[in-house]
PDB file of N, CA and C in Angstrom:
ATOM      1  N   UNK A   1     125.892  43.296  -0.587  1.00  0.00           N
ATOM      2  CA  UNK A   1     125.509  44.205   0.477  1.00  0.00           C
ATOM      3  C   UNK A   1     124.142  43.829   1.005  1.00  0.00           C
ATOM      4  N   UNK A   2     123.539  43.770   2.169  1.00  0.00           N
ATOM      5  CA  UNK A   2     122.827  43.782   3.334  1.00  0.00           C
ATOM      6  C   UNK A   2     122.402  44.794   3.446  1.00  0.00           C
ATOM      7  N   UNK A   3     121.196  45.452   3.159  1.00  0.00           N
ATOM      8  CA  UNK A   3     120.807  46.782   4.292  1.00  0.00           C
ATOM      9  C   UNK A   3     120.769  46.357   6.008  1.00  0.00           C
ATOM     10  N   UNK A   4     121.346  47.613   6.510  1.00  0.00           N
ATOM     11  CA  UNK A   4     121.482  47.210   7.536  1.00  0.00           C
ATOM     12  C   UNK A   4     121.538  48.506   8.549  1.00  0.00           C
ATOM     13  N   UNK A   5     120.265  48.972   9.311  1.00  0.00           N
ATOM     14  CA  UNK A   5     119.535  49.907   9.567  1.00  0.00           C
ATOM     15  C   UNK A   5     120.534  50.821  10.622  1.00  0.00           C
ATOM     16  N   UNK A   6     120.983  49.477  11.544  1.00  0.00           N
ATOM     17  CA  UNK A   6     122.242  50.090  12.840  1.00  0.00           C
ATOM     18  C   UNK A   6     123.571  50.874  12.429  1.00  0.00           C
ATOM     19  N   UNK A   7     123.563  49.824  10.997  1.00  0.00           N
ATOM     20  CA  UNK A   7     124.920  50.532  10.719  1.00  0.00           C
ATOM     21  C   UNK A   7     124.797  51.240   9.583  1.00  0.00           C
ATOM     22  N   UNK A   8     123.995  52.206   9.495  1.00  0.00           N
ATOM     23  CA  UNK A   8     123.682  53.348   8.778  1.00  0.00           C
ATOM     24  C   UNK A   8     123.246  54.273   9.928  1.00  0.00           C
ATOM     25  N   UNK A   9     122.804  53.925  11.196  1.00  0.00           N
ATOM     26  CA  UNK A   9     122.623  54.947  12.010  1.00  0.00           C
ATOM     27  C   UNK A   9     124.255  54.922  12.784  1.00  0.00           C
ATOM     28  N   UNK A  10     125.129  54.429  12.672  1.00  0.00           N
ATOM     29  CA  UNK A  10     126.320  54.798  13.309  1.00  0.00           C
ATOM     30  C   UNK A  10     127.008  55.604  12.554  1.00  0.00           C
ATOM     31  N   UNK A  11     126.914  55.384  10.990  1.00  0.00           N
ATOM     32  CA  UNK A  11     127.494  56.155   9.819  1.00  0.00           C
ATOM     33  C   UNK A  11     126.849  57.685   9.849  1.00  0.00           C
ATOM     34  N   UNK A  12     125.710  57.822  10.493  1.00  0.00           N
ATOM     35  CA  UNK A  12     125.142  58.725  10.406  1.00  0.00           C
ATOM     36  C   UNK A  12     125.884  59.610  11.993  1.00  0.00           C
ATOM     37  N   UNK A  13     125.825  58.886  12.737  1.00  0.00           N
ATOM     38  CA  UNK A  13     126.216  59.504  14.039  1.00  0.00           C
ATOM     39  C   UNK A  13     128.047  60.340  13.437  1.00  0.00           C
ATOM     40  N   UNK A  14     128.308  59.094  13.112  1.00  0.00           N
ATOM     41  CA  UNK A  14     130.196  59.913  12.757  1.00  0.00           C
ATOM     42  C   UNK A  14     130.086  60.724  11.940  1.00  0.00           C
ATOM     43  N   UNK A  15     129.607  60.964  10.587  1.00  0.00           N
ATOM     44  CA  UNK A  15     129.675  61.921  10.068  1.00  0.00           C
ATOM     45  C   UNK A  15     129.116  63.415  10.379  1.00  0.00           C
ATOM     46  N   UNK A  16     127.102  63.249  11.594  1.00  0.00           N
ATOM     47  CA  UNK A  16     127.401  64.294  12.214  1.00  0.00           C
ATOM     48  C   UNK A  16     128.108  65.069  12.973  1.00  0.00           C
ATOM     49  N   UNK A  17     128.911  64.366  14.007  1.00  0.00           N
ATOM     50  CA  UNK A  17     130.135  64.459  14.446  1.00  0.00           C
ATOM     51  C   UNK A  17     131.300  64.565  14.321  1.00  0.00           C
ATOM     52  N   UNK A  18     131.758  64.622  13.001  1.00  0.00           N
ATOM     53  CA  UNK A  18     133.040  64.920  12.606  1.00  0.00           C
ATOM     54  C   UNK A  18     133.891  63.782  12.444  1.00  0.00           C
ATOM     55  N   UNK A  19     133.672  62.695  12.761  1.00  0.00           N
ATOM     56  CA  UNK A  19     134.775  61.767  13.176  1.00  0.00           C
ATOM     57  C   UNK A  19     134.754  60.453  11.908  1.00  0.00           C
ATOM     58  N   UNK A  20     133.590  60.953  10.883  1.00  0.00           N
ATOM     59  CA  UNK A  20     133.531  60.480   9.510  1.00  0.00           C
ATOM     60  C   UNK A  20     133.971  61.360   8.417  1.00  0.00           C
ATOM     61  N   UNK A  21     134.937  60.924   8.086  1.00  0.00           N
ATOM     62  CA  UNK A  21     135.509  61.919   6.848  1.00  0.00           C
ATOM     63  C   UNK A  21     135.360  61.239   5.445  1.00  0.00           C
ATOM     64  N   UNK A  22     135.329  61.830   4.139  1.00  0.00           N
ATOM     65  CA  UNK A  22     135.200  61.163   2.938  1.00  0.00           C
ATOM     66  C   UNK A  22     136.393  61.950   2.040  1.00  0.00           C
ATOM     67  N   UNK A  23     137.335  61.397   1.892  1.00  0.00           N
ATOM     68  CA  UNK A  23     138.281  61.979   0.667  1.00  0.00           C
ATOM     69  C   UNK A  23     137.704  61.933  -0.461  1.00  0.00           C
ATOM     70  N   UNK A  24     138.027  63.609  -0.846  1.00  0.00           N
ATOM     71  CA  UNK A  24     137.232  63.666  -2.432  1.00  0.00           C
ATOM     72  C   UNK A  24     138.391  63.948  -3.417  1.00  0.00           C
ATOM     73  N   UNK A  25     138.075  63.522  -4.299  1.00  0.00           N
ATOM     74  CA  UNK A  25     139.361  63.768  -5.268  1.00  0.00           C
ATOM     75  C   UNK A  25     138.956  64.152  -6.147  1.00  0.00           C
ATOM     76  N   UNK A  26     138.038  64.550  -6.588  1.00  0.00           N
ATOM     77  CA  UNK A  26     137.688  66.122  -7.782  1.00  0.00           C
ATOM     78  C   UNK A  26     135.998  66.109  -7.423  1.00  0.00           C
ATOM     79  N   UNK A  27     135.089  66.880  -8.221  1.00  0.00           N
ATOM     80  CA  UNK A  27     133.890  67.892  -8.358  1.00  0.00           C
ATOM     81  C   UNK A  27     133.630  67.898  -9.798  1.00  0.00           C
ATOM     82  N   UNK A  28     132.824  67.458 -10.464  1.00  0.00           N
ATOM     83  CA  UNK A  28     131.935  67.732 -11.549  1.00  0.00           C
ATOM     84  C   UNK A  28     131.062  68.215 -11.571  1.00  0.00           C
ATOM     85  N   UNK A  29     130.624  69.209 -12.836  1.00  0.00           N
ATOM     86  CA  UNK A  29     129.193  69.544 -13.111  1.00  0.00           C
ATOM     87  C   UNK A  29     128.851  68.639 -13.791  1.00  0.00           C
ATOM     88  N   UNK A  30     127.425  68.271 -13.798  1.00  0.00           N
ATOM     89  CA  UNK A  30     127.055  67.144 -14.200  1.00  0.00           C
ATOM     90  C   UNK A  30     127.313  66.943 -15.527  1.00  0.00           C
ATOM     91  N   UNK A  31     127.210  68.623 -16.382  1.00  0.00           N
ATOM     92  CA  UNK A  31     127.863  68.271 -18.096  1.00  0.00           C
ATOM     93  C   UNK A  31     129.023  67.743 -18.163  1.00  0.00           C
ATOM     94  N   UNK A  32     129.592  67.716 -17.003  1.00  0.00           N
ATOM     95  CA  UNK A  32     131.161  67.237 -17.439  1.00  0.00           C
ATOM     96  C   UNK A  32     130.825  65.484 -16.950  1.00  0.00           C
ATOM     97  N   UNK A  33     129.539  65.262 -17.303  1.00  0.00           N
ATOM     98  CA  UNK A  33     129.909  63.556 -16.628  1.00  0.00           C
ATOM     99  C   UNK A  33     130.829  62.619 -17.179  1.00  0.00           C
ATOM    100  N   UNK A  34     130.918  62.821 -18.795  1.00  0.00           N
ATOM    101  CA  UNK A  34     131.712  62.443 -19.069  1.00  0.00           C
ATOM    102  C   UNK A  34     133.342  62.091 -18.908  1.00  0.00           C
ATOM    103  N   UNK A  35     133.774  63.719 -18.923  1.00  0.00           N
ATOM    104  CA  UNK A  35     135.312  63.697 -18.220  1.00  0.00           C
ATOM    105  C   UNK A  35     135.089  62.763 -16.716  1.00  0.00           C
ATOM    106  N   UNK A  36     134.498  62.875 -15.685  1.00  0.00           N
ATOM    107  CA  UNK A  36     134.427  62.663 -14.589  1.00  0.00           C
ATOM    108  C   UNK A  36     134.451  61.212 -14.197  1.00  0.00           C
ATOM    109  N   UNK A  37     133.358  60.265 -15.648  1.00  0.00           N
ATOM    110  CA  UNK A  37     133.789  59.068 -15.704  1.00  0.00           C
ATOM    111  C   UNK A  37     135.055  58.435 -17.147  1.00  0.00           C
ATOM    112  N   UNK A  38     135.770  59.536 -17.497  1.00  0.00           N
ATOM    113  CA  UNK A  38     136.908  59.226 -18.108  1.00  0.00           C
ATOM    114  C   UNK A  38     138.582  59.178 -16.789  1.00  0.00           C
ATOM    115  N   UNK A  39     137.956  60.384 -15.945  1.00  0.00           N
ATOM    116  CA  UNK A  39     138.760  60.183 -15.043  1.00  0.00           C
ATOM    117  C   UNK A  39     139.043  59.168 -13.595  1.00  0.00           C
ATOM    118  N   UNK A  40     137.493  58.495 -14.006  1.00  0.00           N
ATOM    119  CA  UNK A  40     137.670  57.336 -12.806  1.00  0.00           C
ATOM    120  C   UNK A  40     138.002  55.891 -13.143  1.00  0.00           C
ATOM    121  N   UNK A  41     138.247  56.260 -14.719  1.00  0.00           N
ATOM    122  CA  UNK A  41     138.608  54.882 -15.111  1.00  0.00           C
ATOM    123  C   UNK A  41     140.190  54.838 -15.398  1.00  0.00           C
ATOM    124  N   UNK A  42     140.288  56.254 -15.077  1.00  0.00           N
ATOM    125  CA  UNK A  42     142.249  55.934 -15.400  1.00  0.00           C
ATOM    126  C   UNK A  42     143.097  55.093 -14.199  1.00  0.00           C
ATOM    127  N   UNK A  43     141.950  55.524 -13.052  1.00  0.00           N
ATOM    128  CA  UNK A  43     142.487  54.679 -11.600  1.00  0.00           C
ATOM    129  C   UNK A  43     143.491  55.500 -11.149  1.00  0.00           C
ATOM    130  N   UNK A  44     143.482  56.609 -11.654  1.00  0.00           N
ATOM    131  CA  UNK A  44     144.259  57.926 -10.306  1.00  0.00           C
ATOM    132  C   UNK A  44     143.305  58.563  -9.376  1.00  0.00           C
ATOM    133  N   UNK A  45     141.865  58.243  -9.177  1.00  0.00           N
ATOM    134  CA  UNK A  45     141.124  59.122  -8.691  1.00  0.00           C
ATOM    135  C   UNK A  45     141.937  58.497  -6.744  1.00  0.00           C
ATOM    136  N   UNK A  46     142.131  59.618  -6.209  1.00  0.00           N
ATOM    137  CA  UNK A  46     142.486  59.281  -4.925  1.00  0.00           C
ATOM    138  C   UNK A  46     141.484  59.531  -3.824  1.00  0.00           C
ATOM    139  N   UNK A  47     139.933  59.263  -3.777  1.00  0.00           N
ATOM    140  CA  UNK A  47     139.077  59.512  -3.193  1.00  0.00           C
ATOM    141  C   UNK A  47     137.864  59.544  -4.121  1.00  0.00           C
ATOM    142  N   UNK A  48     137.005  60.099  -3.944  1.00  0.00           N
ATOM    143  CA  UNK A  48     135.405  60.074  -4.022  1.00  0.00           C
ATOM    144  C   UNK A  48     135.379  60.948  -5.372  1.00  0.00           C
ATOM    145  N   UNK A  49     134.621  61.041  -6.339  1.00  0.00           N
ATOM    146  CA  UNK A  49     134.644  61.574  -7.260  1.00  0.00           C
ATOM    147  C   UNK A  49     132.796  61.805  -7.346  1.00  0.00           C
ATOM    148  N   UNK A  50     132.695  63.326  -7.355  1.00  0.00           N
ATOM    149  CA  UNK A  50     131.638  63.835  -7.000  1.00  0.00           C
ATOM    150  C   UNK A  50     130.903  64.469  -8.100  1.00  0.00           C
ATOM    151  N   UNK A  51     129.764  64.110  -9.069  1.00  0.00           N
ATOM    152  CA  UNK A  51     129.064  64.779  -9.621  1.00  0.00           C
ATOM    153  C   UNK A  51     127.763  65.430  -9.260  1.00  0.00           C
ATOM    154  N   UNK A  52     128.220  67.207  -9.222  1.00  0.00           N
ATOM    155  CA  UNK A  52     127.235  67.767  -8.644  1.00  0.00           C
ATOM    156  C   UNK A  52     126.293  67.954  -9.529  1.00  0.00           C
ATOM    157  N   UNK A  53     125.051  67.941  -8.949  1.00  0.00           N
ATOM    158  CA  UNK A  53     123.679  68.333  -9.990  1.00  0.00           C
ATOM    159  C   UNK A  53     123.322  69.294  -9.919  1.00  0.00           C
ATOM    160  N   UNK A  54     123.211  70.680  -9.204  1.00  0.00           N
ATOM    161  CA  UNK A  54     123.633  71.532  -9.458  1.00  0.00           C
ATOM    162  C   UNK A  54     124.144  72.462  -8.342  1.00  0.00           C
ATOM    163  N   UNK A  55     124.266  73.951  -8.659  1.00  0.00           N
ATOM    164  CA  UNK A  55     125.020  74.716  -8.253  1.00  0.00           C
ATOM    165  C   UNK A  55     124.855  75.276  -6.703  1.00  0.00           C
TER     166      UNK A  55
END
């Protein structure tokens, strides 16, 4: 990967706009990091797997 300033400001434009979407496929609390990286290694996660820090 390249940083690359333009195309983080276009990523930024679609997602304020709606027209960037991110499939999430589950939500962790961060105690559960574990499960969260037991479940991304089974290779069913069907999207983004999100550990929140907190509430």
């Amino acid at each position: 990967m390249c940083p690359d300033g333009l195309q983080l400001q276009r990523l930024a434009e679609l997602a304020v706009t709606g027209r960037l979407q991110v499939r999430v496929a589950k939500e962790y609390p961060f105690e559960e990091i574990q499960a969260a990286c037991d479940y991304v290694t089974t290779g069913h996660a069907d999207g983004k797997v999100i550990i929140k820090l907190t509430d």
